[in-house]
C-alpha atoms as a PDB file:
ATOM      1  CA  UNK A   1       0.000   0.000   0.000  1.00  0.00           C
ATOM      2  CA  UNK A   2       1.381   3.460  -0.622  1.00  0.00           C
ATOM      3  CA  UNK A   3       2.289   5.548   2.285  1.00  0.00           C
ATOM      4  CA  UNK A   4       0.870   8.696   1.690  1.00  0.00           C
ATOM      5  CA  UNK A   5       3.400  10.538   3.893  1.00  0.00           C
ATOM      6  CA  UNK A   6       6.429   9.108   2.480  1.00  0.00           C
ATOM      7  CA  UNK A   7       7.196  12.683   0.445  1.00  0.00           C
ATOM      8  CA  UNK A   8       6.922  14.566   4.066  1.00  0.00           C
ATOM      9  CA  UNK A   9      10.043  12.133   5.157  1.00  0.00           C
ATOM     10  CA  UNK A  10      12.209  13.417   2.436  1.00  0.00           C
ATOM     11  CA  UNK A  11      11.528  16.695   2.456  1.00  0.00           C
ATOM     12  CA  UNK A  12      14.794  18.805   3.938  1.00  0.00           C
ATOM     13  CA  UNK A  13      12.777  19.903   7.382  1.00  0.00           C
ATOM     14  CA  UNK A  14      16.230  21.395   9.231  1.00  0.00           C
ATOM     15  CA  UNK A  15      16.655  23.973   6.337  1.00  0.00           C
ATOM     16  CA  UNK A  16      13.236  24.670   5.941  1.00  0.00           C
ATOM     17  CA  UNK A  17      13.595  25.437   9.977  1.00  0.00           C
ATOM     18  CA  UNK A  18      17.202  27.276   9.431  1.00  0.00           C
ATOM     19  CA  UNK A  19      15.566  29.574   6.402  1.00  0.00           C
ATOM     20  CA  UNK A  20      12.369  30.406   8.867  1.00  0.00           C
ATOM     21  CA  UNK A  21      14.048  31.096  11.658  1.00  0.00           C
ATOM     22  CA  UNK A  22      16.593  33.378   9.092  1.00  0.00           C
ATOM     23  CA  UNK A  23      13.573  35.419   7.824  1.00  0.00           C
ATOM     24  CA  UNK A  24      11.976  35.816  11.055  1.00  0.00           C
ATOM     25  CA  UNK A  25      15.120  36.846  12.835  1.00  0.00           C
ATOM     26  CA  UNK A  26      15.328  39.485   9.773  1.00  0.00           C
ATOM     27  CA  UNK A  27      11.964  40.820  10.352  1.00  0.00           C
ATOM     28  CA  UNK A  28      12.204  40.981  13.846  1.00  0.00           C
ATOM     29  CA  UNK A  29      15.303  43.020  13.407  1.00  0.00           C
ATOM     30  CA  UNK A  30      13.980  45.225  11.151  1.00  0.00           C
ATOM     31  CA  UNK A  31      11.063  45.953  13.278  1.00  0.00           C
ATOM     32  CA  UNK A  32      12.841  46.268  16.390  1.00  0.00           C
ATOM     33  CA  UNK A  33      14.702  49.141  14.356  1.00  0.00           C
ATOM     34  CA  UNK A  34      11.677  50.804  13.442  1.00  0.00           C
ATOM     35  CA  UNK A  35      10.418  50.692  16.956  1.00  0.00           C
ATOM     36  CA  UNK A  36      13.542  52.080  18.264  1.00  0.00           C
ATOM     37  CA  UNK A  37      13.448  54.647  15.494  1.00  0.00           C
ATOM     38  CA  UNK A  38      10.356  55.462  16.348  1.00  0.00           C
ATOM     39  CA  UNK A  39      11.093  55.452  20.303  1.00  0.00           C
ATOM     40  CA  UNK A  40      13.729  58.221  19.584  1.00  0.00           C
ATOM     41  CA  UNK A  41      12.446  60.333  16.692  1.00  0.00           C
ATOM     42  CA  UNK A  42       9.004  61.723  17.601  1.00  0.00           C
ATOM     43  CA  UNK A  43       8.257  62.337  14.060  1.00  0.00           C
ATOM     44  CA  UNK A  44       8.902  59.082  13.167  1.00  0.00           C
ATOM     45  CA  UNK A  45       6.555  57.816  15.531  1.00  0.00           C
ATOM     46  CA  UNK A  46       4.186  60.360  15.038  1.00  0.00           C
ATOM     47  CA  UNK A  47       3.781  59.474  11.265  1.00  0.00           C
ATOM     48  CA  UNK A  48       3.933  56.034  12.014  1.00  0.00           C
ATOM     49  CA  UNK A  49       0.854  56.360  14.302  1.00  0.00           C
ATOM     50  CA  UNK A  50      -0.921  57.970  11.724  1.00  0.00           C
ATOM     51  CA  UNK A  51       0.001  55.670   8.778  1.00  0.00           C
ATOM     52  CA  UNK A  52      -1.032  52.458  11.177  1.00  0.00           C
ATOM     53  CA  UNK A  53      -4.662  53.868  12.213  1.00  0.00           C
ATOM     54  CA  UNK A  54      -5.502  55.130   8.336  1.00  0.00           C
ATOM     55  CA  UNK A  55      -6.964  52.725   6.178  1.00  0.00           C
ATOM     56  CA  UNK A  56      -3.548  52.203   4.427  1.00  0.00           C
ATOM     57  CA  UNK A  57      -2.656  50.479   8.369  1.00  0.00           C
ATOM     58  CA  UNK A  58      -5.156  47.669   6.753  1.00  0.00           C
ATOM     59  CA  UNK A  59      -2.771  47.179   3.792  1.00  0.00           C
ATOM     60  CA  UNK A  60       0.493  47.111   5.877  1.00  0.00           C
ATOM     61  CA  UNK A  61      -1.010  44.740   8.190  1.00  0.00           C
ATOM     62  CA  UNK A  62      -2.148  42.394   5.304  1.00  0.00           C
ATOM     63  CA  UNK A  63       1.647  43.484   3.247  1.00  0.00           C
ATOM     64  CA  UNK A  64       4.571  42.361   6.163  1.00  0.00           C
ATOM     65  CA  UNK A  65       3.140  38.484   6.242  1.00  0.00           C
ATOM     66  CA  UNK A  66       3.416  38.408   2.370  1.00  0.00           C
ATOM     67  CA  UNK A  67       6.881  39.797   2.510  1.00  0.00           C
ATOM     68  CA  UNK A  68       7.866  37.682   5.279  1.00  0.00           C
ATOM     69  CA  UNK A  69       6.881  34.567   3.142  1.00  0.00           C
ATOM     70  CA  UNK A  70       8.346  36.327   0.219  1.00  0.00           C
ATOM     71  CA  UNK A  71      11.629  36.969   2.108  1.00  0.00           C
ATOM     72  CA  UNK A  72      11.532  33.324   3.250  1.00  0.00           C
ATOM     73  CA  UNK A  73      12.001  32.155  -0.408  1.00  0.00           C
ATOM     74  CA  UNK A  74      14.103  34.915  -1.438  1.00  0.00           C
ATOM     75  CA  UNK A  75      16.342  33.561   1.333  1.00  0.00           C
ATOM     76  CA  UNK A  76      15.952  29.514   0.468  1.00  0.00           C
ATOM     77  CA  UNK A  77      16.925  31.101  -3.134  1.00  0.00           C
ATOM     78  CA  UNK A  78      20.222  32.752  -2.088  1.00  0.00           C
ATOM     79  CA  UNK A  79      21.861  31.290   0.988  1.00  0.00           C
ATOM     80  CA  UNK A  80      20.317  28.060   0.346  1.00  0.00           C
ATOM     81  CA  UNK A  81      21.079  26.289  -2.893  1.00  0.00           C
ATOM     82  CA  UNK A  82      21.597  23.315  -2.206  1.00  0.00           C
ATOM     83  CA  UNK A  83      17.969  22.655  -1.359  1.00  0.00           C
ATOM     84  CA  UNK A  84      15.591  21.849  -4.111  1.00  0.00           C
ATOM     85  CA  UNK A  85      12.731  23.861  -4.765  1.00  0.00           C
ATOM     86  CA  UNK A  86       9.115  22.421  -5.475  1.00  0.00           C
ATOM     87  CA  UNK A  87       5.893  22.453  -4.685  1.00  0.00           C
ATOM     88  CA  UNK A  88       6.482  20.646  -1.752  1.00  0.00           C
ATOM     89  CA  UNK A  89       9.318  22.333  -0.537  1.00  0.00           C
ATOM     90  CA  UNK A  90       7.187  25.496  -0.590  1.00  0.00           C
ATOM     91  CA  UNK A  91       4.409  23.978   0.820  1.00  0.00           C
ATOM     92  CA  UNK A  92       6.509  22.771   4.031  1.00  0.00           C
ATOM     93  CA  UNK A  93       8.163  26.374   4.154  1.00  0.00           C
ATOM     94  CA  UNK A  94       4.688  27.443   4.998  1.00  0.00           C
ATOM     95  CA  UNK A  95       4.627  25.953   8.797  1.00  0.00           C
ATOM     96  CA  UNK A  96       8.159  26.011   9.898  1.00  0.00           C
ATOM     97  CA  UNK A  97       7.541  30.034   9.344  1.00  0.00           C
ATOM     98  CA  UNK A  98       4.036  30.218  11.278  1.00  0.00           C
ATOM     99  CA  UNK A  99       6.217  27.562  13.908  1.00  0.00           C
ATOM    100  CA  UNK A 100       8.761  30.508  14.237  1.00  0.00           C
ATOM    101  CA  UNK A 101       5.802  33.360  14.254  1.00  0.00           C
ATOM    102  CA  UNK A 102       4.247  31.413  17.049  1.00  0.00           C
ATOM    103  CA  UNK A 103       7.438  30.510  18.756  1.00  0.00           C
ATOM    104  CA  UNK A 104       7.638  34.656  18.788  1.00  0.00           C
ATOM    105  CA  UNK A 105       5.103  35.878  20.275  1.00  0.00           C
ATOM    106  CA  UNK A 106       6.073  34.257  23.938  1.00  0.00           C
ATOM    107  CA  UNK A 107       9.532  36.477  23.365  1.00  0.00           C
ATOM    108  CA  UNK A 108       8.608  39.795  24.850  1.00  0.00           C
ATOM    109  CA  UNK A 109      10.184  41.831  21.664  1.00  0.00           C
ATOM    110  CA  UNK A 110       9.376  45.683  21.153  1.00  0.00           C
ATOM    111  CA  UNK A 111       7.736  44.701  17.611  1.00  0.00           C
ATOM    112  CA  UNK A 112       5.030  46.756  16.022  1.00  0.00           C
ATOM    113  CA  UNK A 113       4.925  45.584  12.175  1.00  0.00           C
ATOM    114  CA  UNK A 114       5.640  41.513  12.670  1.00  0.00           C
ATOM    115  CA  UNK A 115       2.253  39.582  13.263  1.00  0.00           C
ATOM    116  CA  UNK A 116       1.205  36.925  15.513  1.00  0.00           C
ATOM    117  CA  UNK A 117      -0.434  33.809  14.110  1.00  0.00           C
ATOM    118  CA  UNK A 118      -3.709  33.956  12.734  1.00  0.00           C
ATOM    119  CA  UNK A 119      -5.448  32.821   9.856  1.00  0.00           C
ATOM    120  CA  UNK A 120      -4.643  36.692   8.107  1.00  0.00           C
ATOM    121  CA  UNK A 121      -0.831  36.403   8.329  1.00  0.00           C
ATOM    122  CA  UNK A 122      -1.015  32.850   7.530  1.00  0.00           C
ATOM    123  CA  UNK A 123      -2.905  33.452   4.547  1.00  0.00           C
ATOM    124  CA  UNK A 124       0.015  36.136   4.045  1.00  0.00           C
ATOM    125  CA  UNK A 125       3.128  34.225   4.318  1.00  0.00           C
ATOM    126  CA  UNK A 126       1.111  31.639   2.098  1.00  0.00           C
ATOM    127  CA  UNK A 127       0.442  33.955  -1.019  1.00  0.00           C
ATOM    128  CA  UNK A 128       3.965  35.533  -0.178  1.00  0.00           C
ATOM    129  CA  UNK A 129       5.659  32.077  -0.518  1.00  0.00           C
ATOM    130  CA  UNK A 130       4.011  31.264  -3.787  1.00  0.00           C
ATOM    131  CA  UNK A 131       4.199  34.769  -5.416  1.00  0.00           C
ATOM    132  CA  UNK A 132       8.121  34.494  -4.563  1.00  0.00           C
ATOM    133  CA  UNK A 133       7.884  30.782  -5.900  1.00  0.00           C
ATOM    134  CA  UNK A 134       5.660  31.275  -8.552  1.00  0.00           C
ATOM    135  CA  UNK A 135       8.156  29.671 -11.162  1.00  0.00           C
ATOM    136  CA  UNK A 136       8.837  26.500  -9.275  1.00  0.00           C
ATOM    137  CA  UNK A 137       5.160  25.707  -8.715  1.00  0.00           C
ATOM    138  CA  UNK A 138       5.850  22.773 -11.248  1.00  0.00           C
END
């Protein structure tokens, strides 16, 4: 009988953790920099205030999980070449980020941009991963 979960043995699971945890740490440390930007330059933080409570807040909420899933393949493309992109290699890039996203929110960081899980920022990293991957979808 064929073992339907055969393909999730093979698939390289450390990288896919070592790229998440990559793009996570880079988003983290990009909003950490904002926040501390924004901590020190009251016009910074001023505009920011305004630009997250306008309706253009909505779009930046929706845009960081679909570059974060973006990012993710962008960095599986560069500093990871030895890993084989498909389908399924996208696919299982898709959890080990939400694992990360999840595993962040019980770090007290002073982020403002990066999401928790839910089903928007999933749905984020998930259209960000295959817009990135769009031409290894075959």
């Amino acid at each position: 009988m064929n073992d339907p979960l055969r393909r999730l043995k093979f698939l390289p699971w450390i990288s896919l953790l070592q790229i998440s945890l990559i793009t996570v740490l880079i988003a983290i440390a990009f909003d950490v920099l904002l926040t501390q930007t924004a901590a020190s330059v009251p016009v910074i933080s001023n505009l920011l205030t305004k630009m997250l409570s306008s309706p253009i807040g909505v779009l930046i909420e929706l845009a960081v999980p679909l570059g974060i899933g973006a990012l993710a393949v962008a960095v599986l493309e560069r500093w990871f070449r030895q890993v084989m992109i498909t389908n399924s290699t996208l696919w299982a890039l898709i959890p080990c980020v939400a694992l990360w996203l999840l595993l962040k929110s019980f770090v007290p960081f002073p982020t403002a941009m990066v999401p928790e899980v839910n089903v928007v920022s999933l749905i984020g990293v998930v259209v960000g991963v295959f817009w990135k991957g769009r031409p290894y979808w075959r």
